[in-house]
Structures are given as C-alpha cells and as structure tokens.
Protein backbone atom coordinates (compact mmCIF):
# COMPACT_ATOMS: atom_id res chain seq x y z
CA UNK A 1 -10.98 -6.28 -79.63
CA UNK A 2 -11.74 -9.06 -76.80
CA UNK A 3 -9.45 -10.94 -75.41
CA UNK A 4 -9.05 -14.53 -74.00
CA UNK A 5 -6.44 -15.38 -71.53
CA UNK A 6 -7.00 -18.90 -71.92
CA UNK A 7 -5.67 -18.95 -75.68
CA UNK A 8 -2.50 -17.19 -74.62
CA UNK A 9 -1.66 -19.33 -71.17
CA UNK A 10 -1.96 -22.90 -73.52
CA UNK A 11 1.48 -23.42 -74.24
CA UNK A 12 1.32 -26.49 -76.32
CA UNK A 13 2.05 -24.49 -79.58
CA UNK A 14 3.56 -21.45 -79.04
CA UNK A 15 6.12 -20.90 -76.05
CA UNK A 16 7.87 -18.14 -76.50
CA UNK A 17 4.68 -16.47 -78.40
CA UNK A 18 1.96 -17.84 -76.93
CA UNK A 19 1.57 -14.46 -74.79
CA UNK A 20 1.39 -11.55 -77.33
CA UNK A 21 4.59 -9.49 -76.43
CA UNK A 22 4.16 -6.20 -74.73
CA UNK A 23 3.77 -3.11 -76.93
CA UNK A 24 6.86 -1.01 -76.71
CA UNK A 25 5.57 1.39 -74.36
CA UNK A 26 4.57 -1.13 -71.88
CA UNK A 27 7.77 -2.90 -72.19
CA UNK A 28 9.73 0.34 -71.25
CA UNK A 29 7.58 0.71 -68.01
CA UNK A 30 8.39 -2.24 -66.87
CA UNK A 31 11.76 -2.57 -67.71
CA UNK A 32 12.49 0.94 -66.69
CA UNK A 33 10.02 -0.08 -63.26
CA UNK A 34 12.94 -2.88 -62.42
CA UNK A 35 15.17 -0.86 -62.76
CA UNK A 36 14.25 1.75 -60.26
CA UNK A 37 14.12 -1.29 -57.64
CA UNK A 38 17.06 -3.79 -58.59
CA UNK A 39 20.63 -3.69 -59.27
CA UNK A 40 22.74 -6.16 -59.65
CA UNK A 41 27.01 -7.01 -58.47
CA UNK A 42 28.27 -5.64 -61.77
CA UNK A 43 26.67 -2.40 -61.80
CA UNK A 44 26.89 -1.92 -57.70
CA UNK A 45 30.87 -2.81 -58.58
CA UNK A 46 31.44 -0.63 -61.12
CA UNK A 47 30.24 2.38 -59.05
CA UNK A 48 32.07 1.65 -56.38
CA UNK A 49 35.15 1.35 -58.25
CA UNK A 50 34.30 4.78 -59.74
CA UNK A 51 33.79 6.21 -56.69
CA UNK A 52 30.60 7.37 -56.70
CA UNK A 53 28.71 8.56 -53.56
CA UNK A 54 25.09 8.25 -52.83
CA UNK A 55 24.55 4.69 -51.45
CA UNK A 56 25.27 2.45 -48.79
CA UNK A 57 25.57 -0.96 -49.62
CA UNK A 58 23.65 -3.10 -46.48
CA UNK A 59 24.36 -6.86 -45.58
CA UNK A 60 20.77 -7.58 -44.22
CA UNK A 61 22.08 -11.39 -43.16
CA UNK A 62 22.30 -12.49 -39.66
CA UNK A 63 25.84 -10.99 -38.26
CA UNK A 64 27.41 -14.88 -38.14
CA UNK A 65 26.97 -14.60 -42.12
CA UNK A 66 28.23 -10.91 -42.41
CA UNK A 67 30.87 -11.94 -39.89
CA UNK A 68 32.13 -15.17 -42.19
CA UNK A 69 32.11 -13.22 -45.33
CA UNK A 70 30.60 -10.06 -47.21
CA UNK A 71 31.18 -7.88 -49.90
CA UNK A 72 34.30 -5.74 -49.08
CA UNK A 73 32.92 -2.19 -47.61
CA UNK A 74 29.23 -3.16 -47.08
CA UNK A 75 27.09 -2.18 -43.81
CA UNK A 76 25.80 -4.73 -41.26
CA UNK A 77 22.11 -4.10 -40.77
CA UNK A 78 20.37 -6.89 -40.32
CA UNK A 79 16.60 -7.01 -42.11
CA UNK A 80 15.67 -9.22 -38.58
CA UNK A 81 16.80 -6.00 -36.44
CA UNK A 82 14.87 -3.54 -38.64
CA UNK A 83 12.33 -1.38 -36.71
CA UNK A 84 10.70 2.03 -37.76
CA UNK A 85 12.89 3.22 -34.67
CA UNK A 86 16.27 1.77 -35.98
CA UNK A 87 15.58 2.99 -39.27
CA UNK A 88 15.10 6.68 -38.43
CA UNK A 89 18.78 6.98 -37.53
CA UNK A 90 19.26 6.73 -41.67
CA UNK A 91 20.13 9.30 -43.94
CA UNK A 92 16.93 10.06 -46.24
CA UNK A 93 19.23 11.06 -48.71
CA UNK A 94 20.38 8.26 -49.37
CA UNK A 95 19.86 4.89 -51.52
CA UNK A 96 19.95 1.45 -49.96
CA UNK A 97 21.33 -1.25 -51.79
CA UNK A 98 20.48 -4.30 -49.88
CA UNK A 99 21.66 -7.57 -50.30
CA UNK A 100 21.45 -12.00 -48.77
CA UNK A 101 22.89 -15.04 -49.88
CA UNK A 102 21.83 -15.59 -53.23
CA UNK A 103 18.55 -15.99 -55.26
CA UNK A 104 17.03 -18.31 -53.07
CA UNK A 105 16.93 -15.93 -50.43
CA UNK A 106 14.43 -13.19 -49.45
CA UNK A 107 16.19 -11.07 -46.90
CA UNK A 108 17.81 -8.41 -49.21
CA UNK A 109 13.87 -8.29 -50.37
CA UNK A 110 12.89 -8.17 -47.28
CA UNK A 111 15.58 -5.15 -45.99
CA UNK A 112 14.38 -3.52 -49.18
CA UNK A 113 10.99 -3.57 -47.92
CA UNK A 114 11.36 -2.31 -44.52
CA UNK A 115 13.58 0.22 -45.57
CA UNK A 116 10.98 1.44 -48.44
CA UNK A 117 8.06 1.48 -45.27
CA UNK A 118 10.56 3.72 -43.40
CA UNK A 119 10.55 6.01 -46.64
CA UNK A 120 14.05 5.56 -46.84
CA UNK A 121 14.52 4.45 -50.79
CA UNK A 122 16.06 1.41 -51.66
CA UNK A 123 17.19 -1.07 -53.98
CA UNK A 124 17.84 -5.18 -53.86
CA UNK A 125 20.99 -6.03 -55.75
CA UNK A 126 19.85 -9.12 -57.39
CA UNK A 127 21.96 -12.44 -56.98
CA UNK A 128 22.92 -11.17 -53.47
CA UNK A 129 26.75 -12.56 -52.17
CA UNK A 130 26.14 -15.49 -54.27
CA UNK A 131 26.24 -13.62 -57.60
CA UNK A 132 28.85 -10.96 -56.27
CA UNK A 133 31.38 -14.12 -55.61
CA UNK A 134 30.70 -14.90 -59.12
CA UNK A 135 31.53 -11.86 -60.86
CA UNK A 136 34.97 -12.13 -58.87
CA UNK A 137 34.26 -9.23 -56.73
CA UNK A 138 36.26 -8.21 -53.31
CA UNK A 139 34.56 -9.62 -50.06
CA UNK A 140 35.89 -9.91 -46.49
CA UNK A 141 35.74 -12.15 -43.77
CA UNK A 142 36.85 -15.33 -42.83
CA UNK A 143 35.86 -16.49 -46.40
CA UNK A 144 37.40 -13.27 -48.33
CA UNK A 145 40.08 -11.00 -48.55
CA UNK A 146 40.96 -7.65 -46.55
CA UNK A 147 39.06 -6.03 -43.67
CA UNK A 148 36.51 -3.64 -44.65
CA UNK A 149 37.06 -0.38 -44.55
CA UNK A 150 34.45 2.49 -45.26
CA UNK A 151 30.84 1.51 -46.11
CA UNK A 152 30.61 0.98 -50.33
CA UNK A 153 29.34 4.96 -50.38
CA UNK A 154 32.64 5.89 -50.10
CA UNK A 155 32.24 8.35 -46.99
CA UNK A 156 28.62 8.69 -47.63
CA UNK A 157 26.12 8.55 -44.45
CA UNK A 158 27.54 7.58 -41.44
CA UNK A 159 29.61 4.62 -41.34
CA UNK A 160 28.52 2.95 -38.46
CA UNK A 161 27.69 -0.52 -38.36
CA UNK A 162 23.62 -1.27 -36.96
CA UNK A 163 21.59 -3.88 -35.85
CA UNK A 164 24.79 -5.82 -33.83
CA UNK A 165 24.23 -8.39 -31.84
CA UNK A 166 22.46 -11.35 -33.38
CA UNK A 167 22.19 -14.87 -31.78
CA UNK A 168 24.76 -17.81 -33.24
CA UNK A 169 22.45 -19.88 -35.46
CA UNK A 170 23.52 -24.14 -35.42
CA UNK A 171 25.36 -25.43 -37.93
CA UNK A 172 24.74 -25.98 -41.74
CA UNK A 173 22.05 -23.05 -41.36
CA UNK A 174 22.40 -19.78 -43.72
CA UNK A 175 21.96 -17.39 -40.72
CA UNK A 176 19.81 -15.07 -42.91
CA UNK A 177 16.17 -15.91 -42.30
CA UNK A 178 16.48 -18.32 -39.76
C-alpha cells in the first residue's frame, strides 16, 4: 500500500489524526526506547526515598548554579568539565542521571551525551531542577533546605564531587551553558 506524507502532514482537517497512529508494536518501541534514556523528578524521588542503589544523580550546571541550589544529595560534575579523561574515573557500573535548569536547557542532554561517548550509561531526568522544585522535592543551597549529604545513590560509587572549579558567570545568566 503506498503512502503519501503530504496527506498526513496537512493539518487543516484532522489534528490529532491526521498522522495514522503507530501500530502497537511500534508504539511500545518507542515508548519503551524513552524510557531507557529519560526519567523524570518523580520517579528519580521515589527511588531515592526507597533507597535504592545503582545511580548517581549529576548536577551538570556550572558550580555557581549547583552552589545556589540543587537537588538535595546530587553530584557536581559539570557537562562543560567533561573529558574522556575525567570520565574514566566513573564507575561503569553505574547509571547517570543527569540533570540543568529546566526544559529550556540542554546541559543535562548534553552530560547525558558525553557520559554515553565515555560508555558510561546514562539517563536525562526530564524537567531538570525546574520540574524537581515543582514536585516539592528536597534541594540545597542557598535557595533550599539542608546540606547535602551522600550522592542520591545512597553510598553508591564514590562520593566525590568532580569537575570543581568553574569561573563566576555575570549576573542574570543561568550559569549552565554559558
């Protein structure tokens, strides 16, 4: 049976049906296929409330913004200090659940990526700090609660904070890709 793009992309009639939805078995490829590279601040928070081991959760931001607030227990690393050389000190064993500022940006994307070209495996928690503050989870910092304690593995890897030692960035600027 041929098929012609054209008819589905005019969206004058049918919006929500004007592309012919997937057949079920596509659908579960790519839903499962998101799934094996996002998360998001509910599920991160609910296993590390539970305790689970396994993952580190990484601030890739500049260290102002990790500095100024992050999400209780979470790792400095930096995506900007990122380097196949810095990255070998990781534990392969490990998952990576990076995360920046919000949806509009990149950097827990970009940590992701890095990470992934390392073949370390990782995952982006989609809606970064932003979405986290939403969902009325713990952060620290001059904008949140407690100082942080062990990294959001719980005692998993090895606790050290990387990629220290970031410039200030001026005022009224994110500090995570600029």
């Amino acid at each position: 049976m041929s098929h012609d793009p054209w008819t589905e992309m005019s969206d004058e009639e049918h919006r929500v049906l004007g592309f012919r939805a997937a057949e079920p078995h596509e659908a579960l490829a790519h839903f499962t296929g998101r799934l094996r590279f996002e998360t998001d601040p509910y599920d991160v928070n609910a296993d590390v409330v539970a305790g689970l081991s396994g993952f580190i959760v990484l601030d890739v931001r500049r260290r102002p913004a990790y500095d100024a607030e992050r999400i209780d227990g979470a790792v400095h690393f930096s995506h900007h200090d990122m380097t196949p050389q810095s990255l070998a000190a990781l534990d392969p064993a490990l998952v990576y659940i990076t995360y920046g500022w919000g949806p509009g940006c990149n950097g827990g994307t970009r940590g992701a990526a890095k990470l992934s070209a390392a073949g370390l495996r990782a995952k982006e928690m989609i809606g970064g700090l932003e979405y986290w503050k939403r969902g009325g989870y713990p952060t620290t910092g001059a904008g949140g609660g407690a100082e942080a304690g062990t990294p959001a593995g719980r005692g998993t890897g090895t606790g050290s904070e990387t990629g220290s030692g970031a410039a200030a960035r001026p005022a009224g600027r994110n500090g995570c890709c600029i």
